[in-house]
N, C-alpha and C. Protein backbone atom coordinates (compact mmCIF):
# COMPACT_ATOMS: atom_id res chain seq x y z
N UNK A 1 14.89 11.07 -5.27
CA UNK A 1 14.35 10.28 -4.19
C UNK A 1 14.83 10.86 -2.86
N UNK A 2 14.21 11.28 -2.09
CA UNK A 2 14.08 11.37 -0.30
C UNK A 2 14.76 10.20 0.10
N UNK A 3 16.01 10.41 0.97
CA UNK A 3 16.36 8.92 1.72
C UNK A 3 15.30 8.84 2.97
N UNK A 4 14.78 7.80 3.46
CA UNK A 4 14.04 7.68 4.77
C UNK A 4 15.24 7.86 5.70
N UNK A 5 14.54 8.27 7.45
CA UNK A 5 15.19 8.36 8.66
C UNK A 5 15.37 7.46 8.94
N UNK A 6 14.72 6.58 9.42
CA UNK A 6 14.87 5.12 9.68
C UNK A 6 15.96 3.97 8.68
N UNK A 7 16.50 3.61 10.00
CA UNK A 7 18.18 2.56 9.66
C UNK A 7 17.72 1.52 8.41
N UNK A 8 16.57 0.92 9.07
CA UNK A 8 16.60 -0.16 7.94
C UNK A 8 15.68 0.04 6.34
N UNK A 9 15.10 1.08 6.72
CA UNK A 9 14.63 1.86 4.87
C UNK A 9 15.50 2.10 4.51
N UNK A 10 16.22 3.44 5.15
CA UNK A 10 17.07 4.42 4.04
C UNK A 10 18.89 3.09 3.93
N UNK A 11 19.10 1.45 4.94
CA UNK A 11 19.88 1.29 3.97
C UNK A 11 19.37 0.55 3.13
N UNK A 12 17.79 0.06 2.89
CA UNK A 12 17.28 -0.46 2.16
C UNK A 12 17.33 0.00 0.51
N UNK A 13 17.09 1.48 0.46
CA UNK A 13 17.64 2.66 -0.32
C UNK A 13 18.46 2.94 -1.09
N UNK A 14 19.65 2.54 0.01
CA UNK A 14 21.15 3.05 -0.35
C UNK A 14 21.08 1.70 -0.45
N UNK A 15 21.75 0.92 -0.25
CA UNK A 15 21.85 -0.44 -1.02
C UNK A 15 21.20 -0.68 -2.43
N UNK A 16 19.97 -0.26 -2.49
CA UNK A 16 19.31 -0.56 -4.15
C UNK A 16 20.14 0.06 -4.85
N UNK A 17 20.57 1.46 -4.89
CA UNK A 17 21.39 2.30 -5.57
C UNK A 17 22.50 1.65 -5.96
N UNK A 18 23.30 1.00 -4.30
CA UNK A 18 24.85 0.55 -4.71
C UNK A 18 24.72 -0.96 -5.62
N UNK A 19 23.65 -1.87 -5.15
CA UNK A 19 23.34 -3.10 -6.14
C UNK A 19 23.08 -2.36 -7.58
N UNK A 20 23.15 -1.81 -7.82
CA UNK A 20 22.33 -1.15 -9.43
C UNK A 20 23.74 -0.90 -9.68
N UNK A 21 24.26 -0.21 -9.42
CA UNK A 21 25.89 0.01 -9.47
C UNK A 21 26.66 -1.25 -9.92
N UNK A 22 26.51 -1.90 -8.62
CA UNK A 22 27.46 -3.21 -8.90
C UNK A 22 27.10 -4.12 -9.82
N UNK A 23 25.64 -4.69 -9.94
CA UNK A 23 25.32 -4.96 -11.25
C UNK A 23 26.04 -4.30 -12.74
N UNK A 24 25.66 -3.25 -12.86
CA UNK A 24 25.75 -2.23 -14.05
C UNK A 24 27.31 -2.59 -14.14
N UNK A 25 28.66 -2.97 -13.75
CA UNK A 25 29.86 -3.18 -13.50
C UNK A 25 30.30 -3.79 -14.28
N UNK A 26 31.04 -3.39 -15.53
CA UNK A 26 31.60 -3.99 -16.56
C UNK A 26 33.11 -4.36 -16.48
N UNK A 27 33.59 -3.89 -15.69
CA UNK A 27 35.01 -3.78 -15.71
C UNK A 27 35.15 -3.79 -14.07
N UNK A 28 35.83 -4.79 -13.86
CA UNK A 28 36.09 -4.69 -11.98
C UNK A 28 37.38 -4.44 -11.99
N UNK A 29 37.90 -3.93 -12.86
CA UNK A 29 39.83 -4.23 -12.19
C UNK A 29 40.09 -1.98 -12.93
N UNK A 30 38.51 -1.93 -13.50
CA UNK A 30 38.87 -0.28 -13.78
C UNK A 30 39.51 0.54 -12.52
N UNK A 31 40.25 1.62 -12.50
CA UNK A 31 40.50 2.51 -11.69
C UNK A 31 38.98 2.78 -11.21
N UNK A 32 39.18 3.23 -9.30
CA UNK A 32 38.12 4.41 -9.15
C UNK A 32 38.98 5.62 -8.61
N UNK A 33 38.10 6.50 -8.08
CA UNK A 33 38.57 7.74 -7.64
C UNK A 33 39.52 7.82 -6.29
N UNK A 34 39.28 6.47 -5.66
CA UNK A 34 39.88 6.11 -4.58
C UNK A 34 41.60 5.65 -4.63
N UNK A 35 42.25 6.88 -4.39
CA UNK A 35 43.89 6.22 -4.65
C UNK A 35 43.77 4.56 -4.61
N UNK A 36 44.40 4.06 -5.46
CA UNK A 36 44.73 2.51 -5.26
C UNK A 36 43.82 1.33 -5.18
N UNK A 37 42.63 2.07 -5.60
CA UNK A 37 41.89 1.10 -5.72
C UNK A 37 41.42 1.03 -7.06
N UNK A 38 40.66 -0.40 -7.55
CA UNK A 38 39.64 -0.70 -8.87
C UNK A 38 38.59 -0.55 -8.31
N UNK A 39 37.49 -0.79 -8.98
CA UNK A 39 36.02 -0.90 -8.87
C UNK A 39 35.81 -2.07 -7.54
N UNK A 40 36.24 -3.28 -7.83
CA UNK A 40 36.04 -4.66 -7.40
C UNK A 40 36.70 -4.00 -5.45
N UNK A 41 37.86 -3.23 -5.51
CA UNK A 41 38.46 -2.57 -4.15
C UNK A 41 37.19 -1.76 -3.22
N UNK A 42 36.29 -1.00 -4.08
CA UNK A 42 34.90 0.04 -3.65
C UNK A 42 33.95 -1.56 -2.85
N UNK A 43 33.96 -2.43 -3.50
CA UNK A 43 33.07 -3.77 -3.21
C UNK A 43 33.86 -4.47 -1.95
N UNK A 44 34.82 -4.47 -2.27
CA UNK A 44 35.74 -5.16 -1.14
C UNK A 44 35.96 -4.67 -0.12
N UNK A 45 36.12 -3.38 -0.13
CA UNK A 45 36.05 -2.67 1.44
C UNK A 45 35.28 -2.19 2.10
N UNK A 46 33.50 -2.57 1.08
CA UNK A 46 32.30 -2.80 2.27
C UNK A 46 32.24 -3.71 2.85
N UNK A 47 32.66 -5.15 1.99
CA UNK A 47 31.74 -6.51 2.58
C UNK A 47 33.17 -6.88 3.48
N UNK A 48 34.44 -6.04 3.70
CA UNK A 48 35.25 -6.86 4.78
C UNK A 48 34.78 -6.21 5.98
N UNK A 49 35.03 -4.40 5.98
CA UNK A 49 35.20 -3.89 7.44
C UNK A 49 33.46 -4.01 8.15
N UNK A 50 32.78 -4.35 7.69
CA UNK A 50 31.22 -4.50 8.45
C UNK A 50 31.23 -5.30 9.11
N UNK A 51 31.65 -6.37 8.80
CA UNK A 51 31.59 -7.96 9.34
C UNK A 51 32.93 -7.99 10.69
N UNK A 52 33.76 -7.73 10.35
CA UNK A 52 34.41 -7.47 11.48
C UNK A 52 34.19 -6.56 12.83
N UNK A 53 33.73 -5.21 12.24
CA UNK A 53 33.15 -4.40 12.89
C UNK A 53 31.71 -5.18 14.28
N UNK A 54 30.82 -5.29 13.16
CA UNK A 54 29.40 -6.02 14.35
C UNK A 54 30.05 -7.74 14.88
N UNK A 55 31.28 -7.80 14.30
CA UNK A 55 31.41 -8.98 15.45
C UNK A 55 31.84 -8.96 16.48
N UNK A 56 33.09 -7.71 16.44
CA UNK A 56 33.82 -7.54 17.57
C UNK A 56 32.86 -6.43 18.57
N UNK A 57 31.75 -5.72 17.95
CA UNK A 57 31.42 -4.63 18.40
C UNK A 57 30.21 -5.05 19.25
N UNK A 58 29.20 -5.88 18.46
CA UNK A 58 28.03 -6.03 18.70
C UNK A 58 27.71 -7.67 18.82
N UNK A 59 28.55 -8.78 18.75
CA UNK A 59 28.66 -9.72 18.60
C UNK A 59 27.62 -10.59 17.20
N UNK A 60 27.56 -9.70 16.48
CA UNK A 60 26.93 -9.94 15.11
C UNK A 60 27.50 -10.21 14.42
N UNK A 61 27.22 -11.60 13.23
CA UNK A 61 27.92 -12.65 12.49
C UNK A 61 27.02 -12.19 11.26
N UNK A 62 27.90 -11.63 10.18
CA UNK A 62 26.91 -12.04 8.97
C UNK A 62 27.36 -12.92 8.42
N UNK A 63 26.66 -13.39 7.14
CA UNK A 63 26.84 -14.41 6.33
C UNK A 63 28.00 -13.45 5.22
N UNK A 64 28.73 -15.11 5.06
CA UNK A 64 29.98 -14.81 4.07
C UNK A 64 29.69 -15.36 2.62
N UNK A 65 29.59 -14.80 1.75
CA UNK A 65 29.55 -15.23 0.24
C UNK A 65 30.85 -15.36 -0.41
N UNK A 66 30.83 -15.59 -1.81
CA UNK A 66 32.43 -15.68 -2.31
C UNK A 66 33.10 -14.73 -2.15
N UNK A 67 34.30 -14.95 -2.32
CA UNK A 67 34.93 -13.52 -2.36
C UNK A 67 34.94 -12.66 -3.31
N UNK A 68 35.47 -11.22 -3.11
CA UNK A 68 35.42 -10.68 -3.95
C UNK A 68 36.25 -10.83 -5.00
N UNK A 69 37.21 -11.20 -4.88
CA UNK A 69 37.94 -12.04 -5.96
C UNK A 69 37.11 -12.95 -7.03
N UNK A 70 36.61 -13.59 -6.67
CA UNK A 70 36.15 -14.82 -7.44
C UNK A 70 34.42 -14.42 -7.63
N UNK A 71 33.95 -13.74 -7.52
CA UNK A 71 32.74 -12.75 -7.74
C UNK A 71 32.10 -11.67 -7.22
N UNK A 72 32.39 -10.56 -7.46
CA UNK A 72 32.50 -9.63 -6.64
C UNK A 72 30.65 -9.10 -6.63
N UNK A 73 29.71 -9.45 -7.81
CA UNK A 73 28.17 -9.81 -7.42
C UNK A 73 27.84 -10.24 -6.24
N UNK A 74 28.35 -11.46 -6.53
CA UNK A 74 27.67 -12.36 -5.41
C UNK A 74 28.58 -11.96 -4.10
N UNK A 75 29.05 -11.96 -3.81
CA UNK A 75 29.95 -11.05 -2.88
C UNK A 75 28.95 -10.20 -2.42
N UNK A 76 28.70 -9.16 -2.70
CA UNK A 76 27.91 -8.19 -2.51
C UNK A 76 26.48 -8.07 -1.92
N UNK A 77 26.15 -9.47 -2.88
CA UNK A 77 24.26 -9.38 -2.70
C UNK A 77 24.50 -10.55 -1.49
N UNK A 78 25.27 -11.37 -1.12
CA UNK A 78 25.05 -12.17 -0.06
C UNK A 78 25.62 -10.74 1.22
N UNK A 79 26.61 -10.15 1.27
CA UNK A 79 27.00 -9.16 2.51
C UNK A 79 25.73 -8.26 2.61
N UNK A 80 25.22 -7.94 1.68
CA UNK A 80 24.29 -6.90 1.23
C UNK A 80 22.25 -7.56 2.07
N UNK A 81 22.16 -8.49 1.76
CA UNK A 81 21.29 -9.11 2.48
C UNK A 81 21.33 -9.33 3.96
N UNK A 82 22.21 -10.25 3.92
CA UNK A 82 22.57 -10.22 5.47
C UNK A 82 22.76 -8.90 6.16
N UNK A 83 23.55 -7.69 5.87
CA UNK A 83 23.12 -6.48 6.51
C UNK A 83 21.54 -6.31 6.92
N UNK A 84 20.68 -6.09 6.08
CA UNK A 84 19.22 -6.04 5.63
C UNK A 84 18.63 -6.71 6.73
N UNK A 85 18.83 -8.40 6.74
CA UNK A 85 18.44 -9.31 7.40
C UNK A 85 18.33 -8.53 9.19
N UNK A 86 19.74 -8.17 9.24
CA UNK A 86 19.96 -7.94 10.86
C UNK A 86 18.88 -6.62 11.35
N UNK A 87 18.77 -5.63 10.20
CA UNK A 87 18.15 -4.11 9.77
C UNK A 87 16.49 -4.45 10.37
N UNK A 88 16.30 -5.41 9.85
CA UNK A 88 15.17 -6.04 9.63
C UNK A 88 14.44 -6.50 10.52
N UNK A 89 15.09 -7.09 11.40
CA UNK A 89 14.97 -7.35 13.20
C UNK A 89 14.71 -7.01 13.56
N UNK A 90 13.35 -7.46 14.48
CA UNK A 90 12.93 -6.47 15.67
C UNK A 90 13.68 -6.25 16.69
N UNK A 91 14.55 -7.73 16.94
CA UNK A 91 15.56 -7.23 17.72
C UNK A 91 16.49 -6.39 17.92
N UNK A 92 16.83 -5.80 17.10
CA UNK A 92 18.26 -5.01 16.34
C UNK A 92 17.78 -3.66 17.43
N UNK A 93 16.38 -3.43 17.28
CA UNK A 93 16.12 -2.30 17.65
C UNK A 93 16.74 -2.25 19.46
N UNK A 94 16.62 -2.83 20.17
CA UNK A 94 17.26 -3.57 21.29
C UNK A 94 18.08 -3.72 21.53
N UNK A 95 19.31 -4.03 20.45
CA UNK A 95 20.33 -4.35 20.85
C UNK A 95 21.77 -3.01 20.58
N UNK A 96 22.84 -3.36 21.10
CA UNK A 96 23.55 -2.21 21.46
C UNK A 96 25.08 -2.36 20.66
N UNK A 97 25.55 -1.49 20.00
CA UNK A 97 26.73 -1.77 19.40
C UNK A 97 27.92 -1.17 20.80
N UNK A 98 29.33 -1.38 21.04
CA UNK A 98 29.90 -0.98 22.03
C UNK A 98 31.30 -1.13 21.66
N UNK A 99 31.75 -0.10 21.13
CA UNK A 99 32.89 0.59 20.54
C UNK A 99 34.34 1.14 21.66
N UNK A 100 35.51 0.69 22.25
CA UNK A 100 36.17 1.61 22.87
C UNK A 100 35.94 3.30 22.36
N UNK A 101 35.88 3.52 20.80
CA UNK A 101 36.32 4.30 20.11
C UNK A 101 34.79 5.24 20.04
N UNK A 102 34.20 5.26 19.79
CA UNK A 102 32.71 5.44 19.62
C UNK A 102 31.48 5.70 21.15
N UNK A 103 31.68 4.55 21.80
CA UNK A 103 31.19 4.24 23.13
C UNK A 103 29.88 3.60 22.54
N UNK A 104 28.95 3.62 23.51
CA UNK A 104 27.59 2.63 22.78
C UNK A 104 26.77 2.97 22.05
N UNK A 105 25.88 2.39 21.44
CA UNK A 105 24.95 2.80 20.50
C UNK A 105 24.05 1.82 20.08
N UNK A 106 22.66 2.38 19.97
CA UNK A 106 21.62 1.48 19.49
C UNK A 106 22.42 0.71 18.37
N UNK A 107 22.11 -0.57 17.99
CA UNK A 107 22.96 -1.38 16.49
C UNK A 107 22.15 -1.13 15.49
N UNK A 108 20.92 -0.38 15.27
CA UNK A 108 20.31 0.12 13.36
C UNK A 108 21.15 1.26 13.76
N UNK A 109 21.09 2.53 14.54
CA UNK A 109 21.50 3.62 14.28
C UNK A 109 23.11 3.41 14.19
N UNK A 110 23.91 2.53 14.94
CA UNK A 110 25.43 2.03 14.30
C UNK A 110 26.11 1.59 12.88
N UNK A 111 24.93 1.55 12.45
CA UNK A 111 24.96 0.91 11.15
C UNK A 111 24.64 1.63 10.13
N UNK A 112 23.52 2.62 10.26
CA UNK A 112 23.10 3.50 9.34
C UNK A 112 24.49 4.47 9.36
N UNK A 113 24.71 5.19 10.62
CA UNK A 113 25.10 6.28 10.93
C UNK A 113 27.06 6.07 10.27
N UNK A 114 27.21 4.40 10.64
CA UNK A 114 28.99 4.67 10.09
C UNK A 114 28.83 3.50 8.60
N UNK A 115 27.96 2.67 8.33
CA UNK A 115 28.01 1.95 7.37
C UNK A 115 26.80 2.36 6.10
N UNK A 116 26.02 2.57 6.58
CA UNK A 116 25.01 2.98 5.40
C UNK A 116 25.76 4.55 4.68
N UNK A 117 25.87 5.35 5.33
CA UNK A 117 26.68 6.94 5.24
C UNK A 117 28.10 6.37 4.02
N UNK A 118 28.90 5.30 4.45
CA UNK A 118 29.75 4.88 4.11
C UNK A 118 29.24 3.94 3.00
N UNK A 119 28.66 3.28 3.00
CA UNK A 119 27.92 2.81 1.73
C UNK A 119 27.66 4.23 0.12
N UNK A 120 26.66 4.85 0.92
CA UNK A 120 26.02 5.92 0.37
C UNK A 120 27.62 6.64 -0.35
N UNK A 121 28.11 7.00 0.05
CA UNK A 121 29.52 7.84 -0.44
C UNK A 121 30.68 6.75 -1.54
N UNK A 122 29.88 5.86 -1.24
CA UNK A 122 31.04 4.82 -1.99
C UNK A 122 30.37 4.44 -3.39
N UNK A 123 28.80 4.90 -3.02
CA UNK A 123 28.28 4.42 -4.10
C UNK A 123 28.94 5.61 -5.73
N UNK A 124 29.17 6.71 -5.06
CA UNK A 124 30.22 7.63 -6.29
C UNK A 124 31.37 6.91 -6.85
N UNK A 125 31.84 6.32 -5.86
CA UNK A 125 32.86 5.65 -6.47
C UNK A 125 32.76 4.86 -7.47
N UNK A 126 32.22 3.61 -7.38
CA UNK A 126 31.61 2.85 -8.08
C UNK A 126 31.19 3.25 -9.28
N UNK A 127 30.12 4.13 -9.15
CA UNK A 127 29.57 5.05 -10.48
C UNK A 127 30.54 5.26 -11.25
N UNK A 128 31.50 6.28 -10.71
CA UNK A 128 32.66 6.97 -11.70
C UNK A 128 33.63 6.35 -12.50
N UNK A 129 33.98 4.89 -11.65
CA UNK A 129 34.89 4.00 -12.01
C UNK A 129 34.44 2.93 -12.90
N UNK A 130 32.75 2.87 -13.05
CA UNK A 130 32.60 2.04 -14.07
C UNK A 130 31.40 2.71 -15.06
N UNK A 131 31.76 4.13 -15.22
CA UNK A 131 31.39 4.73 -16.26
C UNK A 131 29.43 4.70 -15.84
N UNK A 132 28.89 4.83 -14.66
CA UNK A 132 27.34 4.69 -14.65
C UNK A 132 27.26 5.84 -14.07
N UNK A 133 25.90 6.17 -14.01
CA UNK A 133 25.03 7.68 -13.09
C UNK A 133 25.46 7.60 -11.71
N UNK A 134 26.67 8.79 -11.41
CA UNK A 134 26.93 9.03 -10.17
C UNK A 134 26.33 9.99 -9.21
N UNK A 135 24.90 10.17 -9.70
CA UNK A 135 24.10 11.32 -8.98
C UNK A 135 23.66 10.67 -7.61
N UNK A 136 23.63 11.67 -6.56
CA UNK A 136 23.64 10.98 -5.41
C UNK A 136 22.39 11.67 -4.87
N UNK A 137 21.40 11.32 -3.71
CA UNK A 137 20.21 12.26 -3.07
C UNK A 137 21.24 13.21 -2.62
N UNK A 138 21.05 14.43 -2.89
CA UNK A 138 21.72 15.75 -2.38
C UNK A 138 20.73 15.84 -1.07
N UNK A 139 19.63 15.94 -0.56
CA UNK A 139 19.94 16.20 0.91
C UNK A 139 20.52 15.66 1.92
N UNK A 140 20.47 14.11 1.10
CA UNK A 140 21.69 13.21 2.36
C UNK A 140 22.56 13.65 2.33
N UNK A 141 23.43 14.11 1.34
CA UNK A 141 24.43 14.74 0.60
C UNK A 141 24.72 16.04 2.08
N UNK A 142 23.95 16.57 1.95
CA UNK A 142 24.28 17.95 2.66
C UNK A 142 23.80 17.81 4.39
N UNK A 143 22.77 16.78 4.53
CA UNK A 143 22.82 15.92 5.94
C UNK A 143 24.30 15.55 6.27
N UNK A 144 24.92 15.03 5.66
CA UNK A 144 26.40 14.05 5.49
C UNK A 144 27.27 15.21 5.65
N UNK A 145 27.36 16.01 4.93
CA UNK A 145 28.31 16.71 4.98
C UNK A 145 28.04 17.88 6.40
N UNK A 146 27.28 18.51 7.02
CA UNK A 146 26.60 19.15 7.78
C UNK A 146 27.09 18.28 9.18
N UNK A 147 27.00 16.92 9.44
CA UNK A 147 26.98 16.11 10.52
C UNK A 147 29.04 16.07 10.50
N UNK A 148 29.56 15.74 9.39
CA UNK A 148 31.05 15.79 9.17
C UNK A 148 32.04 16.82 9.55
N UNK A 149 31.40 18.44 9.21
CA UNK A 149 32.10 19.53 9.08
C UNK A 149 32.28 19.77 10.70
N UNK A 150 32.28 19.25 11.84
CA UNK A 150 32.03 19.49 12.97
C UNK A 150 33.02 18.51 13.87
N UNK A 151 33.81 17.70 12.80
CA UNK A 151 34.26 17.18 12.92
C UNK A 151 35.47 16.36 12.61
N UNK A 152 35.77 17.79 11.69
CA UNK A 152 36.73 17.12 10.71
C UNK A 152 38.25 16.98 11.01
N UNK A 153 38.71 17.79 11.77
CA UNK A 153 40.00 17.47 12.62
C UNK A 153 39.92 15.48 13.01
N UNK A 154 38.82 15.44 13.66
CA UNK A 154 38.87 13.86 13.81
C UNK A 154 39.06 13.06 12.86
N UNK A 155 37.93 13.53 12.23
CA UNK A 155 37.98 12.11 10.44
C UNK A 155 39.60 12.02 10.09
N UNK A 156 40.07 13.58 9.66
CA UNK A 156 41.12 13.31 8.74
C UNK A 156 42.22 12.42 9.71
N UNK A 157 41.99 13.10 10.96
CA UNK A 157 43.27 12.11 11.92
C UNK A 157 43.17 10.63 11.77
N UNK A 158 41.93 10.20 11.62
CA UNK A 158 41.83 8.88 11.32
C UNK A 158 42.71 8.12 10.56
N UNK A 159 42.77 8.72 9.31
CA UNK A 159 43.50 8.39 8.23
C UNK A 159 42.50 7.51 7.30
N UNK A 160 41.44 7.77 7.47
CA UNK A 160 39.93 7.27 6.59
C UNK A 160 39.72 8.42 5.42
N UNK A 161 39.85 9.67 6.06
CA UNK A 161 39.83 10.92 4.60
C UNK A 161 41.18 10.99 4.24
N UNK A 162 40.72 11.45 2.80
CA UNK A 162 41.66 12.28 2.21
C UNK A 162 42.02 13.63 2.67
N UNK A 163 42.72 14.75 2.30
CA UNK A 163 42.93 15.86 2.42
C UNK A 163 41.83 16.73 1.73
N UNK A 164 40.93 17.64 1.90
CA UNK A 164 39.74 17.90 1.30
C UNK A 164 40.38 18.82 -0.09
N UNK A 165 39.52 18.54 -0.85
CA UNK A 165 39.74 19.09 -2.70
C UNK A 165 38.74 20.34 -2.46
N UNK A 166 39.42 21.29 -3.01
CA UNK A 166 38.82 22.54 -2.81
C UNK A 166 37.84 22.21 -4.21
N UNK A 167 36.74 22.80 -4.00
CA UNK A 167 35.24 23.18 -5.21
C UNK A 167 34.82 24.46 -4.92
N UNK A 168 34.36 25.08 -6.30
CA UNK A 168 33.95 26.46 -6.03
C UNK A 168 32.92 26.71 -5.07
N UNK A 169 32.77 27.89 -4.45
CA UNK A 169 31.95 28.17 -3.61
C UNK A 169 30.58 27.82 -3.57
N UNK A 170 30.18 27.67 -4.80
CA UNK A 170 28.83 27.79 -5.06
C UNK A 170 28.63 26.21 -5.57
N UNK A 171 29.45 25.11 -5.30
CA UNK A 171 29.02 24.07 -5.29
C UNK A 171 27.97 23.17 -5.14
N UNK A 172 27.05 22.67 -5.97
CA UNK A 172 26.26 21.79 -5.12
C UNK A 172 26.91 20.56 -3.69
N UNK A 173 25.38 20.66 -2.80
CA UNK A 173 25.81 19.65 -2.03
C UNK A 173 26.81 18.42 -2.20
N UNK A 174 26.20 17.75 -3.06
CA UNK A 174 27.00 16.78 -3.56
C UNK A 174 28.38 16.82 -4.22
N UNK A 175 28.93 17.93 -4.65
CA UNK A 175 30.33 18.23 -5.08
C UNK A 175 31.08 18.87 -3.72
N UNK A 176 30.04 19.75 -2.40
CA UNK A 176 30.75 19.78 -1.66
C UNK A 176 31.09 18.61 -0.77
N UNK A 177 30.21 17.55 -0.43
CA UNK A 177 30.57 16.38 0.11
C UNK A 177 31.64 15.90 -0.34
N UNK A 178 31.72 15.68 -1.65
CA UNK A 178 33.31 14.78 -2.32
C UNK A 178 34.22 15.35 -2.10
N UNK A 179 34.28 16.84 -2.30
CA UNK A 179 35.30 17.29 -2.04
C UNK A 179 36.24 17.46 -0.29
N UNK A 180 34.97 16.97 0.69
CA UNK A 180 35.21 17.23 1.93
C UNK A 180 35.66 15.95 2.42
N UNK A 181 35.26 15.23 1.67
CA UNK A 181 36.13 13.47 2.14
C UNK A 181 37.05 13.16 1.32
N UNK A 182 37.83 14.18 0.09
CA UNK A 182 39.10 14.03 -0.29
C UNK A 182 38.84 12.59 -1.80
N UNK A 183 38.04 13.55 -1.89
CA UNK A 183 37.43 13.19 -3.53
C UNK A 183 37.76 13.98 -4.72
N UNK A 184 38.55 14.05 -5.79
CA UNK A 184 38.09 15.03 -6.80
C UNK A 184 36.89 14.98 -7.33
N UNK A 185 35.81 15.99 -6.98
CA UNK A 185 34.46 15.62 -7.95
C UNK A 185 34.35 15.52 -9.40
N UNK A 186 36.00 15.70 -10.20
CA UNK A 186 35.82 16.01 -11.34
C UNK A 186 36.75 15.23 -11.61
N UNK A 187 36.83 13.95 -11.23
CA UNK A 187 37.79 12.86 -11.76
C UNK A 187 36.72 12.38 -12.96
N UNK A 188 37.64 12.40 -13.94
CA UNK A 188 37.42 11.79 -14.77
C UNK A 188 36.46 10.75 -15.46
N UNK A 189 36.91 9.68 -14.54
CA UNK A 189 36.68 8.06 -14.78
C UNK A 189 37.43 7.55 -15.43
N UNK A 190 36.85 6.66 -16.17
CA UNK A 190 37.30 5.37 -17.23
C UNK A 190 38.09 6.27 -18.39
């Protein structure tokens, strides 16, 4: 599948993928690839930092479902909608996200560009940690990684990447992405 350009298709997209994921989720407390986290941790650290993010940023409130504790589904498909919902807006197109860190920005392209991207990459996680198809669209894959490499002194300072995992040269896109955000592409799993 082609991801679309546009904010509210392609996270329309990437969301179906990561719901298929989280559905498919047999085990929430499995390891993922992510030091220190389970499966249920990949779920939990979409539906917290978004919501904080467009409130303080953009003065955008989504809707809160259970926690991830106590259902990490429903968790998901209520954060997961409400993203959508805002995507969905004609307004959105109008309105402005405003970051010290970042500076301003249309709010679909704020969203695609640090949460859908961040969605999309998490959706490996998920995959690996509960044993499902971790194949990802390789041109986003190499979009993602292409927009990153230009920038990577920043990311890692963040303390958001890992240290990058070397892959052979001749890597596909998608094994060079994991490896550039401090992924082993050849973890294991379950």
């Amino acid at each position: 599948m082609t991801l679309s350009d546009h904010p509210a298709e392609r996270h329309r997209q990437v969301a179906g993928l990561f719901t298929e994921r989280v559905r498919g989720a047999r085990s929430w407390d499995a390891p993922s690839p992510v030091d220190g986290w389970a499966a249920r941790d990949v779920v939990r650290h979409l539906t917290e930092w978004l919501p904080a993010f467009l409130a303080s940023s953009a003065g955008v409130d989504l809707p809160r479902g259970p926690s991830v504790d106590e259902d990490p589904v429903a968790a998901w498909q209520v954060h997961c909608d409400g993203v959508q919902a805002v995507l969905d807006d004609p307004e959105t197109k109008r309105r402005e996200l405003a970051n010290p860190h970042i500076g301003s920005l249309p709010l679909d392209s704020a969203i695609d560009r640090f949460y859908t991207a961040d969605m999309f990459m998490h959706t490996w996680d998920l995959a690996r940690a509960t044993g499902q198809d971790d194949r990802l669209d390789p041109g986003f894959c190499a979009l993602l990684l292409a927009g990153m490499e230009g920038m990577e002194e920043a990311m890692r300072s963040s303390g958001e990447f890992g240290a990058r995992v070397e892959v052979p040269a001749d890597a596909d896109a998608q094994t060079r992405l994991l490896g550039f955000i401090g992924r082993d592409p050849f973890w294991p799993g379950r």
